[in-house]
C-alpha atoms as a PDB file:
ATOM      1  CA  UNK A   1      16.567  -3.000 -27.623  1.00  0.00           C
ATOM      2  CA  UNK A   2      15.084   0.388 -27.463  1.00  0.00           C
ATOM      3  CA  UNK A   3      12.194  -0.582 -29.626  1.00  0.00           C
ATOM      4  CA  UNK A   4      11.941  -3.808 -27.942  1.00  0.00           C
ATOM      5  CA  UNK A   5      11.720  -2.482 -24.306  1.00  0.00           C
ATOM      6  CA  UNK A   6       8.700   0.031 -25.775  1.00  0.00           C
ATOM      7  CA  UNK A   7       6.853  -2.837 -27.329  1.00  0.00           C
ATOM      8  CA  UNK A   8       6.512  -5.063 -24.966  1.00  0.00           C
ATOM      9  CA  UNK A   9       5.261  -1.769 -22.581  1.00  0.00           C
ATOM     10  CA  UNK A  10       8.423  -2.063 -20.399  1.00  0.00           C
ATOM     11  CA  UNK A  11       8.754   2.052 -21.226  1.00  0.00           C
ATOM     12  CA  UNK A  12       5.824   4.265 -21.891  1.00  0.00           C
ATOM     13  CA  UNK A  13       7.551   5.981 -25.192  1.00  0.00           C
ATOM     14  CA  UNK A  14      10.765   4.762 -27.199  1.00  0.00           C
ATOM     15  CA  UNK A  15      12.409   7.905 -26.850  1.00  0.00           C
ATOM     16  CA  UNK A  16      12.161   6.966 -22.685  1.00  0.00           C
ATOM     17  CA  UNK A  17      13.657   3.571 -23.397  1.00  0.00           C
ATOM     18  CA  UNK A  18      16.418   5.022 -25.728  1.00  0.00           C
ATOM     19  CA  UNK A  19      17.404   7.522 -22.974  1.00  0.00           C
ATOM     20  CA  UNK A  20      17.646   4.398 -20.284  1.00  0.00           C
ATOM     21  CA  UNK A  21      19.733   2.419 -22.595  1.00  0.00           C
ATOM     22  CA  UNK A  22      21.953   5.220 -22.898  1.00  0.00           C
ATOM     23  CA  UNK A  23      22.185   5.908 -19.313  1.00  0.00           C
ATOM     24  CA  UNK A  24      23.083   2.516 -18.532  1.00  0.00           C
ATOM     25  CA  UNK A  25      20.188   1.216 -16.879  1.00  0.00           C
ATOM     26  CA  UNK A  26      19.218  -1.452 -19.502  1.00  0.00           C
ATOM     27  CA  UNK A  27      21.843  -5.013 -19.534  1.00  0.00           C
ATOM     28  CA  UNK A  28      21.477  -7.920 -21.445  1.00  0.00           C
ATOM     29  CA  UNK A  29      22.441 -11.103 -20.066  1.00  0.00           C
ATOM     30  CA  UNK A  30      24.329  -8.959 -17.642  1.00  0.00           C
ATOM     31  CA  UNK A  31      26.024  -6.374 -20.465  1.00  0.00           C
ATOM     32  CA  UNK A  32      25.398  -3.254 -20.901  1.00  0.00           C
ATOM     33  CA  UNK A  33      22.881  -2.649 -23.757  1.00  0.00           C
ATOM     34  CA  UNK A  34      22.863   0.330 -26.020  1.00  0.00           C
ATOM     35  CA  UNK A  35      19.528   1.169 -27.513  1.00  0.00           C
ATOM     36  CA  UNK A  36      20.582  -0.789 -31.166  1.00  0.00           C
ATOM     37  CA  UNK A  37      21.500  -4.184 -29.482  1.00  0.00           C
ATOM     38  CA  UNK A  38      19.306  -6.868 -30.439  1.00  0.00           C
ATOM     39  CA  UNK A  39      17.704  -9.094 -28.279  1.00  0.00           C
ATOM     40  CA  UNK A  40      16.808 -12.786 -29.064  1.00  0.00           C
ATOM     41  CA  UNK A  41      14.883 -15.253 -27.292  1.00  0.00           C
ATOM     42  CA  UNK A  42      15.868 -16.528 -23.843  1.00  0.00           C
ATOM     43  CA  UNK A  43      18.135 -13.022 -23.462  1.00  0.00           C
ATOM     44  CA  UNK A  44      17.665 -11.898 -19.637  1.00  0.00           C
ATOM     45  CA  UNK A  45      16.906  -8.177 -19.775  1.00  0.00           C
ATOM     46  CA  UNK A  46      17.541  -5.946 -16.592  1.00  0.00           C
ATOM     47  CA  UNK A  47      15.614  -2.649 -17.321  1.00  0.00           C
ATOM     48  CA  UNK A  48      15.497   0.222 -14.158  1.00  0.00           C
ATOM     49  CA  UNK A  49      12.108   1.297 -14.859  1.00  0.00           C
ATOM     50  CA  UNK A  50      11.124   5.007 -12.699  1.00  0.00           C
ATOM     51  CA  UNK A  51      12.257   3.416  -9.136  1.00  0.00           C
ATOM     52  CA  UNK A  52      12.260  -0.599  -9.847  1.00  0.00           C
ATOM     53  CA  UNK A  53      13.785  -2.649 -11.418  1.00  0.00           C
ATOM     54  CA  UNK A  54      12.312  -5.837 -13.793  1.00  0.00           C
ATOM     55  CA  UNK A  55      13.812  -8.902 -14.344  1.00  0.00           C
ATOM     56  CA  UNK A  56      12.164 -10.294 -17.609  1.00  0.00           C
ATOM     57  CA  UNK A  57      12.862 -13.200 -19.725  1.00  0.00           C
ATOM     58  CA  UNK A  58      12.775 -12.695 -23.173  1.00  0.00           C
ATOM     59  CA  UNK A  59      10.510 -15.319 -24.937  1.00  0.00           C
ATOM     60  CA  UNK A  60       9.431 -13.118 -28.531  1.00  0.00           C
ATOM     61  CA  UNK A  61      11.040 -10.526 -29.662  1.00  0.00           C
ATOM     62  CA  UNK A  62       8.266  -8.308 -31.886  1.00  0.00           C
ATOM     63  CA  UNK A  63       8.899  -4.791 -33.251  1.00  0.00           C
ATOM     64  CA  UNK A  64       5.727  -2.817 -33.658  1.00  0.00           C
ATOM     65  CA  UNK A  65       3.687  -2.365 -30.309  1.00  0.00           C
ATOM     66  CA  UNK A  66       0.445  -4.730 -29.664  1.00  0.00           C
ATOM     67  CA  UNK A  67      -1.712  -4.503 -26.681  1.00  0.00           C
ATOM     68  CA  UNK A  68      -1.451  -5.515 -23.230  1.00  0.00           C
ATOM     69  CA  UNK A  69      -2.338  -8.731 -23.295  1.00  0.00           C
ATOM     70  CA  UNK A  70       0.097  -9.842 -26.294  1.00  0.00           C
ATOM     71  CA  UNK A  71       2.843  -7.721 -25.109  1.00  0.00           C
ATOM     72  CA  UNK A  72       2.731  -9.875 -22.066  1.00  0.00           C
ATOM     73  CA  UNK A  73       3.100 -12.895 -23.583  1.00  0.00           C
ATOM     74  CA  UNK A  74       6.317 -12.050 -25.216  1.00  0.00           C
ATOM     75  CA  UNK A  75       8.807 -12.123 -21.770  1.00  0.00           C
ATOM     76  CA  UNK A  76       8.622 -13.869 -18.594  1.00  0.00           C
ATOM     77  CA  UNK A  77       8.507 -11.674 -15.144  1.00  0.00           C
ATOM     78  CA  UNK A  78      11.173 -12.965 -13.208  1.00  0.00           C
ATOM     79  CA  UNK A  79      11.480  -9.882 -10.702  1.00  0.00           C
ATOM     80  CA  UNK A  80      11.872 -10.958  -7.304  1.00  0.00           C
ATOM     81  CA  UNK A  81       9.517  -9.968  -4.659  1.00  0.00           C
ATOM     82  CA  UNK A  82      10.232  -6.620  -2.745  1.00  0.00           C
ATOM     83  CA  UNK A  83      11.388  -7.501   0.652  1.00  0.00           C
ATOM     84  CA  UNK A  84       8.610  -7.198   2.999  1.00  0.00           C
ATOM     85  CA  UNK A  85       8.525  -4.074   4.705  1.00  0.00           C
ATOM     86  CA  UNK A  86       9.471  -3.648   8.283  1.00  0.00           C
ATOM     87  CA  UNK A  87       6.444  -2.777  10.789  1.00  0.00           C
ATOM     88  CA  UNK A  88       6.236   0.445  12.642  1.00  0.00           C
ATOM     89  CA  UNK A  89       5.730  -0.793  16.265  1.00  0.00           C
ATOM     90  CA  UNK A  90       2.519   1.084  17.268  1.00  0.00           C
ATOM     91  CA  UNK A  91       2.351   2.806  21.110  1.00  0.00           C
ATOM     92  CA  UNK A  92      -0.223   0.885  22.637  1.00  0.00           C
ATOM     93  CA  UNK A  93      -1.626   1.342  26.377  1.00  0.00           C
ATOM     94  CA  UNK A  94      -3.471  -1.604  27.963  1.00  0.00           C
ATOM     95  CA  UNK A  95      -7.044  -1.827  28.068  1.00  0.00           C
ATOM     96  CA  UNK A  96      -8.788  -0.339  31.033  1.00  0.00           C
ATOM     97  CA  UNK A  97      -5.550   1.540  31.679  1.00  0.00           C
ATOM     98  CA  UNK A  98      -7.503   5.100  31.840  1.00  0.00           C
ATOM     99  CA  UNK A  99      -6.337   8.330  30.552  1.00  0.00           C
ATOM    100  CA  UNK A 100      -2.245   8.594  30.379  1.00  0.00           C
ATOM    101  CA  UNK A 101      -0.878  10.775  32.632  1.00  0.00           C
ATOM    102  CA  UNK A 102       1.436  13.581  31.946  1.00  0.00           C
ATOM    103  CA  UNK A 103       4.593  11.996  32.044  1.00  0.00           C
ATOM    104  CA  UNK A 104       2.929   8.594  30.141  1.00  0.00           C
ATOM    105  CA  UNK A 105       1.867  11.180  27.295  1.00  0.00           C
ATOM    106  CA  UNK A 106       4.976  12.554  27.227  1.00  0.00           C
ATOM    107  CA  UNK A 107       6.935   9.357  26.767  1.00  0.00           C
ATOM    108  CA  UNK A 108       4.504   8.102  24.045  1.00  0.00           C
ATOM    109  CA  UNK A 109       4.486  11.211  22.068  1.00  0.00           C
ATOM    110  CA  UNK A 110       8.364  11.269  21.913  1.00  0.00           C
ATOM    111  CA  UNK A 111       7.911   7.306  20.858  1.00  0.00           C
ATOM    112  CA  UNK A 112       5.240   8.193  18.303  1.00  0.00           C
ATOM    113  CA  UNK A 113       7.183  11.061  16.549  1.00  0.00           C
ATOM    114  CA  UNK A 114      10.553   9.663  16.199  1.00  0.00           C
ATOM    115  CA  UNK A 115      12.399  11.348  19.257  1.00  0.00           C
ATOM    116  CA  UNK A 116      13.911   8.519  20.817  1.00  0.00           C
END
């Protein structure tokens, strides 16, 4: 698994994806995986990666590390989309409003620097 994960580029070094296995963040097919389990085409691998987490699809398994473009052909991305991220509603005055007044200022600086 551990060489696996570093071949494909999933982790930038083996030891990194030896130390993931071994902290639990790597399942197969929903199992924990320690860094000897073998992987086989069609295995779903779950790998926490820094702060996300990939879904992949294994479709080769190869053991020596290739570049980019063949390590990508060897699993299918199937991590869902982030969920979009919620917008910051923005303090807006009308047009042709003029300059705030004191208490308007007031009342958009506490809105624009989270005092509400």
């Amino acid at each position: 698994m551990d060489r696996w994960l570093w071949a494909v580029r999933l982790t930038k070094t083996r030891p990194d994806a030896a130390a993931a296995c071994r902290g639990g963040h790597v399942r197969v097919n929903d199992k924990p995986a320690k860094p000897a389990t073998t992987v086989s085409p069609g295995d779903e691998v779950r790998a926490r990666v820094g702060d996300k987490t990939k879904v992949v699809e294994v479709v080769r398994v190869i053991q020596k590390r290739v570049g980019a473009a063949d390590a990508a052909t060897c699993f299918i991305d199937r991590t869902p989309a982030p969920p979009p991220e919620a917008a910051i509603p923005v303090a807006r005055r009308e047009r042709g409003a003029g300059r705030p007044t004191k208490r308007e200022r007031r009342v958009l600086d506490k809105f624009r620097f989270g005092q509400f």
